[in-house]
PDB file of N, CA and C in Angstrom:
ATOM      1  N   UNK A   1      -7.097 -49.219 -15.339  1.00  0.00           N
ATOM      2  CA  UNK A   1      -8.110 -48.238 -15.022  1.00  0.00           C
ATOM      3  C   UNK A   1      -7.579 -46.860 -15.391  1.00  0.00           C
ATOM      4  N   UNK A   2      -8.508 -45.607 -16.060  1.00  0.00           N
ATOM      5  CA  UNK A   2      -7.795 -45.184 -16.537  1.00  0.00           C
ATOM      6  C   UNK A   2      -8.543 -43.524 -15.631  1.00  0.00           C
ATOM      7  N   UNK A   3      -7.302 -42.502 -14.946  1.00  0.00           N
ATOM      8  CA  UNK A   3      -8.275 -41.509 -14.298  1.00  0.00           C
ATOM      9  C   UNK A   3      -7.781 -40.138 -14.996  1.00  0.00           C
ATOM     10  N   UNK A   4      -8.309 -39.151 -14.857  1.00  0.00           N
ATOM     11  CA  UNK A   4      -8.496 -38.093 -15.906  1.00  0.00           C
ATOM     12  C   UNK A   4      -7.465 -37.632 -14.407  1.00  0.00           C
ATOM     13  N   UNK A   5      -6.445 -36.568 -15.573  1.00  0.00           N
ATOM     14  CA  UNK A   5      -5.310 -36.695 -14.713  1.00  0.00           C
ATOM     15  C   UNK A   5      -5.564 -35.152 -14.086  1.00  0.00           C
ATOM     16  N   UNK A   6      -6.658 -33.966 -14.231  1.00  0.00           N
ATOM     17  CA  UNK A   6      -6.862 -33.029 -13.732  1.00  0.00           C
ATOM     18  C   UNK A   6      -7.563 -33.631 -12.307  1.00  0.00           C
ATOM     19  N   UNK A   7      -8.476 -34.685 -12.330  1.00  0.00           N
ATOM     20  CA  UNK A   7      -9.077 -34.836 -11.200  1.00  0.00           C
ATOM     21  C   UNK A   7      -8.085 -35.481 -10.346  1.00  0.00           C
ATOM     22  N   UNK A   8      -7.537 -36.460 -10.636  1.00  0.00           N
ATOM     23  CA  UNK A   8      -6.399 -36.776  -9.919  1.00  0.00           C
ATOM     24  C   UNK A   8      -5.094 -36.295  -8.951  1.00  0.00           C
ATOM     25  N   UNK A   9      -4.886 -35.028 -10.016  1.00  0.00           N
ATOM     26  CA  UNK A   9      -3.596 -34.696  -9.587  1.00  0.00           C
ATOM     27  C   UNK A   9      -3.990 -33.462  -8.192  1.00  0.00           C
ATOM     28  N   UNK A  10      -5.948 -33.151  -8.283  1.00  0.00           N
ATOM     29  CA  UNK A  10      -6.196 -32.610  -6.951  1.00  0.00           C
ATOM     30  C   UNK A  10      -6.251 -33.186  -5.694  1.00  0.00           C
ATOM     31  N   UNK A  11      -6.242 -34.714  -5.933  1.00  0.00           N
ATOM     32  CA  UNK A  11      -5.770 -35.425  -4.534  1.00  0.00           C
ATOM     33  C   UNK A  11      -4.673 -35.545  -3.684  1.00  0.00           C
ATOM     34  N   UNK A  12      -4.953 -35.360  -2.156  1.00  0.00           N
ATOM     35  CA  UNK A  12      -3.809 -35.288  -2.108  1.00  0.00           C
ATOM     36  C   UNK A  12      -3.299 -36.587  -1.476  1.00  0.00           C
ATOM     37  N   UNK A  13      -1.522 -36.920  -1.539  1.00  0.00           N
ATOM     38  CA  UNK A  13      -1.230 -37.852  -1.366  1.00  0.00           C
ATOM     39  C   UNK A  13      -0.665 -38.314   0.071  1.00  0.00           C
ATOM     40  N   UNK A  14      -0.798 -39.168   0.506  1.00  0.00           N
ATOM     41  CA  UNK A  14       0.155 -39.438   2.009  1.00  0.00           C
ATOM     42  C   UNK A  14       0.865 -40.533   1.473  1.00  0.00           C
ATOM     43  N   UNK A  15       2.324 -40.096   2.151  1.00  0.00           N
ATOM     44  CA  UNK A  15       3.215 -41.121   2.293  1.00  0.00           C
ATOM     45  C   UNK A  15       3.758 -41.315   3.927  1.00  0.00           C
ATOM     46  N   UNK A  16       3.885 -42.665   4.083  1.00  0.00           N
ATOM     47  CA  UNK A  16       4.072 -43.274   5.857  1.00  0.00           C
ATOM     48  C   UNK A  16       5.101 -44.062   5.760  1.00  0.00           C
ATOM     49  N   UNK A  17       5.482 -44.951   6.920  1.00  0.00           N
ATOM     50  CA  UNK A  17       6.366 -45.603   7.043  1.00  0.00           C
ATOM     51  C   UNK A  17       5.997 -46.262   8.245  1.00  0.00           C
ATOM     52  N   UNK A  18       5.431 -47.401   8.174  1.00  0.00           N
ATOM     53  CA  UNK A  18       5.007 -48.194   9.998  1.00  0.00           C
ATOM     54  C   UNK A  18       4.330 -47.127  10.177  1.00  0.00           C
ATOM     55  N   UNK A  19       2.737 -46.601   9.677  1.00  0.00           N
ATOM     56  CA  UNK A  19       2.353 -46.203  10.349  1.00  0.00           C
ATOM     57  C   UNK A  19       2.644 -44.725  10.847  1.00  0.00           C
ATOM     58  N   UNK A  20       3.848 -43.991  10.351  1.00  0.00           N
ATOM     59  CA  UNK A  20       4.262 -42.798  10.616  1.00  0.00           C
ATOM     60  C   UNK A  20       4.409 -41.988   9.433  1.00  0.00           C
ATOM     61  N   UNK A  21       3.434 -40.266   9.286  1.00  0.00           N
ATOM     62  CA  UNK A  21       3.471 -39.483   8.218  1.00  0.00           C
ATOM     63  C   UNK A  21       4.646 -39.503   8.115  1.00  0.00           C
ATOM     64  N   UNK A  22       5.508 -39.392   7.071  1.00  0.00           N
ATOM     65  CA  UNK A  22       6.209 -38.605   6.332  1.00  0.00           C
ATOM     66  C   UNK A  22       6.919 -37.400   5.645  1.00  0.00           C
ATOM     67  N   UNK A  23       5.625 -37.830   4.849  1.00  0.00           N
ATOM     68  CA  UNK A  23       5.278 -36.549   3.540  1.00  0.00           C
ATOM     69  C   UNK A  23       3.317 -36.260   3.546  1.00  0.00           C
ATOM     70  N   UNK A  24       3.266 -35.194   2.919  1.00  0.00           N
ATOM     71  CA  UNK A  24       1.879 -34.824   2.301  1.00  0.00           C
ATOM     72  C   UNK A  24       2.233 -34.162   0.940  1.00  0.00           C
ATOM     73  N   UNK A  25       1.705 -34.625  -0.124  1.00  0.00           N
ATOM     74  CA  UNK A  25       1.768 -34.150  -1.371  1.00  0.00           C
ATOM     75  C   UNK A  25       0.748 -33.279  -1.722  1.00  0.00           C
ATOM     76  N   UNK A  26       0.334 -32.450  -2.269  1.00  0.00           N
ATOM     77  CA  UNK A  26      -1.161 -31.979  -3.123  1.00  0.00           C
ATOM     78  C   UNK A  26      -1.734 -32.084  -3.988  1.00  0.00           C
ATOM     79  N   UNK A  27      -0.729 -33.032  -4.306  1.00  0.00           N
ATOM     80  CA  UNK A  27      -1.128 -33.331  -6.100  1.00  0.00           C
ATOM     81  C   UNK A  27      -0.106 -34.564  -5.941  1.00  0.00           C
ATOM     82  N   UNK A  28      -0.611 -35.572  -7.381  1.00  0.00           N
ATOM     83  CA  UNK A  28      -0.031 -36.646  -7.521  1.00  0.00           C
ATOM     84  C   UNK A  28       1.300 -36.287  -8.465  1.00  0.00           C
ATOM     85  N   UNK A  29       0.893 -35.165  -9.088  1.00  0.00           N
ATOM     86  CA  UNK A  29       2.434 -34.663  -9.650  1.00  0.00           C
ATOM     87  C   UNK A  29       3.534 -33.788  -8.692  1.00  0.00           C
ATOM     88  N   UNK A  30       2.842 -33.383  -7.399  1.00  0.00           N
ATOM     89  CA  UNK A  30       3.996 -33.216  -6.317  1.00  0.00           C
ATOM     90  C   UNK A  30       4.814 -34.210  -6.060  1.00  0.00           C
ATOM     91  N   UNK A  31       4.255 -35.611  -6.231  1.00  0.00           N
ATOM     92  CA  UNK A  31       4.912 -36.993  -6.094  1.00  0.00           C
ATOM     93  C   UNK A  31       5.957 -37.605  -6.762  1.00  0.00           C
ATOM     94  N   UNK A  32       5.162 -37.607  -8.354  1.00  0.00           N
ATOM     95  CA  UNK A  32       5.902 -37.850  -9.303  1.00  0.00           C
ATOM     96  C   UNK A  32       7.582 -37.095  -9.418  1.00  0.00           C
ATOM     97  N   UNK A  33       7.539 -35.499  -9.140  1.00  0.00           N
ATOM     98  CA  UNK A  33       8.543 -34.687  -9.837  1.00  0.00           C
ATOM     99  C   UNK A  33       9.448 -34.015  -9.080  1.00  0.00           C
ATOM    100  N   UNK A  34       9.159 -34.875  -7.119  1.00  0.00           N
ATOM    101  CA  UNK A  34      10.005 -34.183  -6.359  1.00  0.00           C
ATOM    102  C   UNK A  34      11.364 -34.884  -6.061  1.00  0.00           C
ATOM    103  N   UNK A  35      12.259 -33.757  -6.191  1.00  0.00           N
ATOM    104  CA  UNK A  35      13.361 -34.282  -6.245  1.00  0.00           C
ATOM    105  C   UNK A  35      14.059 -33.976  -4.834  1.00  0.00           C
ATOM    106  N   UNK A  36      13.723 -33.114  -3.971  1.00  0.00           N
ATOM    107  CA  UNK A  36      14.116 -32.981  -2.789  1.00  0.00           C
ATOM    108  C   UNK A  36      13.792 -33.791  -2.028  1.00  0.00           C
ATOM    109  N   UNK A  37      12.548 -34.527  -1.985  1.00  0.00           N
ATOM    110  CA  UNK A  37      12.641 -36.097  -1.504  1.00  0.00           C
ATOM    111  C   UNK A  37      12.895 -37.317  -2.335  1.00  0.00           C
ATOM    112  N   UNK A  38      13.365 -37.480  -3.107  1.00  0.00           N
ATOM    113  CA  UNK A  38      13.805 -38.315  -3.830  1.00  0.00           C
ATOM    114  C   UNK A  38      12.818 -39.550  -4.393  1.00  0.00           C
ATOM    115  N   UNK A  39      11.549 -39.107  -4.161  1.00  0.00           N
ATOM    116  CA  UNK A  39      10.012 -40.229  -3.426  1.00  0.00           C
ATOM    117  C   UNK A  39       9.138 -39.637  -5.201  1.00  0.00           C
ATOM    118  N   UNK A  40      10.755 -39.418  -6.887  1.00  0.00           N
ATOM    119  CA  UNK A  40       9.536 -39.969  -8.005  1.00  0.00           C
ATOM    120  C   UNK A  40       9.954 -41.153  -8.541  1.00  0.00           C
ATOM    121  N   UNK A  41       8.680 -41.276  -9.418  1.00  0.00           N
ATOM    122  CA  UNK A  41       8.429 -42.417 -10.217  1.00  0.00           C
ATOM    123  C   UNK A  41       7.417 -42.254 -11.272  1.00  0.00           C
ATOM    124  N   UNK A  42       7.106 -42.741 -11.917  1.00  0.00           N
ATOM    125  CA  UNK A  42       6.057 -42.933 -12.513  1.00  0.00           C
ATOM    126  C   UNK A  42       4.599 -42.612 -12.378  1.00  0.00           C
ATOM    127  N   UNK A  43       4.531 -41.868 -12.845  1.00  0.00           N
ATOM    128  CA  UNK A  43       3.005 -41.861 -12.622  1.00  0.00           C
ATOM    129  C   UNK A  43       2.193 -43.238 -12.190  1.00  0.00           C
ATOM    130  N   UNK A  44       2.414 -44.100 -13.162  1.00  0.00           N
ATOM    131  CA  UNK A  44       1.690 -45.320 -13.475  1.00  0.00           C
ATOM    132  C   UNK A  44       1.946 -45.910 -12.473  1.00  0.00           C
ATOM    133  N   UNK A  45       2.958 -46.016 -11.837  1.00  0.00           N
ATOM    134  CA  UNK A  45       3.860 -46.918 -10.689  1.00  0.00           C
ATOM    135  C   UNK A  45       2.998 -46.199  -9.658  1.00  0.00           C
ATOM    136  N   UNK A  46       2.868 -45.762  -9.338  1.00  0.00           N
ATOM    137  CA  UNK A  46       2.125 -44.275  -7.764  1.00  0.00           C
ATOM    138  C   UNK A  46       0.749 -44.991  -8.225  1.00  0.00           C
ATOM    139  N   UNK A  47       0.086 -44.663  -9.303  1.00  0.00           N
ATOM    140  CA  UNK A  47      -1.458 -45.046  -9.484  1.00  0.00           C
ATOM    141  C   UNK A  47      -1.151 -46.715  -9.116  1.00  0.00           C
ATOM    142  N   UNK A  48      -0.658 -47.505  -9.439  1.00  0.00           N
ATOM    143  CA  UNK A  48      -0.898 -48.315  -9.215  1.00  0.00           C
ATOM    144  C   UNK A  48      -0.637 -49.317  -7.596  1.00  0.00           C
ATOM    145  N   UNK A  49       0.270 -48.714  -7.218  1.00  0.00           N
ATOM    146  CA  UNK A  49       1.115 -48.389  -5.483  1.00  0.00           C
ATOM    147  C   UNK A  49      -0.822 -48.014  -4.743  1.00  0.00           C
ATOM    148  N   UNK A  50      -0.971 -46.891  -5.401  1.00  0.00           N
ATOM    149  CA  UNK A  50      -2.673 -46.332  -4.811  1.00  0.00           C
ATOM    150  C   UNK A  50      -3.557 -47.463  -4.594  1.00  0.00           C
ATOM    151  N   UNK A  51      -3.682 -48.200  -5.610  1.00  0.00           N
ATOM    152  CA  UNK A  51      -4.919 -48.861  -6.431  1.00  0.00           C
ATOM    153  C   UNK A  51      -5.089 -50.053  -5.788  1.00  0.00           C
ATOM    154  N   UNK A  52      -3.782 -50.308  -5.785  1.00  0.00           N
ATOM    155  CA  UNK A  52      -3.617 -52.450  -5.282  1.00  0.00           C
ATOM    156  C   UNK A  52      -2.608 -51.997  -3.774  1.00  0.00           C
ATOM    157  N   UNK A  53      -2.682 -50.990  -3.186  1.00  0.00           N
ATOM    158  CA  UNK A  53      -2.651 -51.004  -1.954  1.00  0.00           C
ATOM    159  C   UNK A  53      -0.940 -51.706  -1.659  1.00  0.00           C
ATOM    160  N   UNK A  54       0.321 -51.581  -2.665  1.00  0.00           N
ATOM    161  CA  UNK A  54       1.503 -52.020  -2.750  1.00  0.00           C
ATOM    162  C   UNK A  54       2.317 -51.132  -2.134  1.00  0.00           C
ATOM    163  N   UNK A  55       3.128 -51.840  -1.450  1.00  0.00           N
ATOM    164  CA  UNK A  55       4.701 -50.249  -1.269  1.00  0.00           C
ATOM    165  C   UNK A  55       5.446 -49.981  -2.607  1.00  0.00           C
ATOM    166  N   UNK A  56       5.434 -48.677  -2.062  1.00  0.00           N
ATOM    167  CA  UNK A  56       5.859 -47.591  -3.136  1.00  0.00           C
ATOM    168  C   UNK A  56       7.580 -47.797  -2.613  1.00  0.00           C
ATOM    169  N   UNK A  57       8.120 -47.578  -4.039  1.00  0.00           N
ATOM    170  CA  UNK A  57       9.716 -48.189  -3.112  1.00  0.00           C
ATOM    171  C   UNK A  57      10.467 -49.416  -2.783  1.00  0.00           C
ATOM    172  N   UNK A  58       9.185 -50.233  -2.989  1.00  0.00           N
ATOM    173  CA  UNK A  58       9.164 -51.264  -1.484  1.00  0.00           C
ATOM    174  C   UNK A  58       9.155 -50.866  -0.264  1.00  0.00           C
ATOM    175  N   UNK A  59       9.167 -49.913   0.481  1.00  0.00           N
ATOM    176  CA  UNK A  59       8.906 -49.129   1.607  1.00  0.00           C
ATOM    177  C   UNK A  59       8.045 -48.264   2.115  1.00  0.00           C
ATOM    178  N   UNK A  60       7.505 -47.723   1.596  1.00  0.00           N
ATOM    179  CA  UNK A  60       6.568 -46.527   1.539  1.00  0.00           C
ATOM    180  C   UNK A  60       4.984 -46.731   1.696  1.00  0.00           C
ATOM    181  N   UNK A  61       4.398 -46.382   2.470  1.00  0.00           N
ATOM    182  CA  UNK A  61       2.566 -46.571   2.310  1.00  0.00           C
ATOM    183  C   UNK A  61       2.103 -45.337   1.714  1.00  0.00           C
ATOM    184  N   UNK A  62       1.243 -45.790   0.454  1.00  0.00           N
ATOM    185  CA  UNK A  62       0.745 -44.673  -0.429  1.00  0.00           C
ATOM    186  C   UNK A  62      -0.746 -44.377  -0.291  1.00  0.00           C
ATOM    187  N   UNK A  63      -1.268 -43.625  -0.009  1.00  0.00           N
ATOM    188  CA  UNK A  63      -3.076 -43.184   0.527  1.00  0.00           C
ATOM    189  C   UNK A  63      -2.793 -41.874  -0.097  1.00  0.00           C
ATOM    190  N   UNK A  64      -4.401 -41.859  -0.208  1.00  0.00           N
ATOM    191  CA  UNK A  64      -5.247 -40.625  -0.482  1.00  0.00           C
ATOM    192  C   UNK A  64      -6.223 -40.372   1.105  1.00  0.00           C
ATOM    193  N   UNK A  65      -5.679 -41.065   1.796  1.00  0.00           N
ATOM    194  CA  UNK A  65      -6.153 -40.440   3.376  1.00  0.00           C
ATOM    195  C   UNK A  65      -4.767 -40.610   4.426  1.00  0.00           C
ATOM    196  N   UNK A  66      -5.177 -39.834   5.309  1.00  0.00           N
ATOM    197  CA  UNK A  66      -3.915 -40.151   6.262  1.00  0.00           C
ATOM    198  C   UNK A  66      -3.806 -40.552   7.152  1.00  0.00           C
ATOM    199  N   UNK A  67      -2.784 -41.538   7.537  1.00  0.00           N
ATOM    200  CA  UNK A  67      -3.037 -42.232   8.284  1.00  0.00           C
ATOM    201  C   UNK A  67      -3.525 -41.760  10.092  1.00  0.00           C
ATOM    202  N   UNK A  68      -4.442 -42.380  10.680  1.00  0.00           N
ATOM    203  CA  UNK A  68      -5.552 -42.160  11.580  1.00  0.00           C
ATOM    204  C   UNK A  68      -4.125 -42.290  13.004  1.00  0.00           C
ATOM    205  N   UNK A  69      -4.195 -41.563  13.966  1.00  0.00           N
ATOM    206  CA  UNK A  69      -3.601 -41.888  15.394  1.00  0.00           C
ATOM    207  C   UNK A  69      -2.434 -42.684  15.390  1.00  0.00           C
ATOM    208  N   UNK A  70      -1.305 -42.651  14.313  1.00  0.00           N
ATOM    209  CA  UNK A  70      -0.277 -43.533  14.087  1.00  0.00           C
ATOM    210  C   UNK A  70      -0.454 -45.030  13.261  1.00  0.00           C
ATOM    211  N   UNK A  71      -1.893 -45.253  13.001  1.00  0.00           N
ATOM    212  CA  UNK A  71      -2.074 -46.879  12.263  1.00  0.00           C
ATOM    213  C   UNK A  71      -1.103 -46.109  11.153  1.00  0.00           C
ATOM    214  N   UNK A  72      -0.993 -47.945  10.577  1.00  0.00           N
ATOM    215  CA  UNK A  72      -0.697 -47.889   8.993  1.00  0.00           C
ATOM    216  C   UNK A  72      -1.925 -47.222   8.167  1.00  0.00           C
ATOM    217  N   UNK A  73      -1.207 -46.346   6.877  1.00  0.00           N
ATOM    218  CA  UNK A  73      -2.124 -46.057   5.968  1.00  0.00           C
ATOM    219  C   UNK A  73      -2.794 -47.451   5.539  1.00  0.00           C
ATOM    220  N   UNK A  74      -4.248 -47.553   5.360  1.00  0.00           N
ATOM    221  CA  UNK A  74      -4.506 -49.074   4.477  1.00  0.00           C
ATOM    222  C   UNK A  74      -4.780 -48.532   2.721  1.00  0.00           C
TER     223      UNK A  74
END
């Protein structure tokens, strides 16, 4: 699937852990290129972590919403 990477990169991202924020990104290239959390990768890898609902990492829950009263991001 292929997303136009201006509209994209205005979403913003949540990353969790069990259910607990993290991080908040503002862009999907805050994700990709930060090195003070150590949390890049690929573009393609993040879109697809998004898409099919996978851990990022193997650890990580990746949303474009955040997670609600402590649930897991779904």
């Amino acid at each position: 699937m292929y997303f136009q990477n201006s509209l994209f990169n205005e979403e913003c991202t949540y990353v969790s852990i069990a259910g607990q924020l993290l991080f908040i990104f503002d862009s999907l290239n805050g994700l990709t290129n930060n090195a003070i959390t150590g949390l890049n990768a690929p573009t393609n890898t993040i879109i697809k972590c998004l898409n099919d609902n996978l851990l990022f990492l193997g650890v990580y829950y990746l949303s474009r919403i955040p997670p609600a009263n402590g649930s897991e991001v779904e």
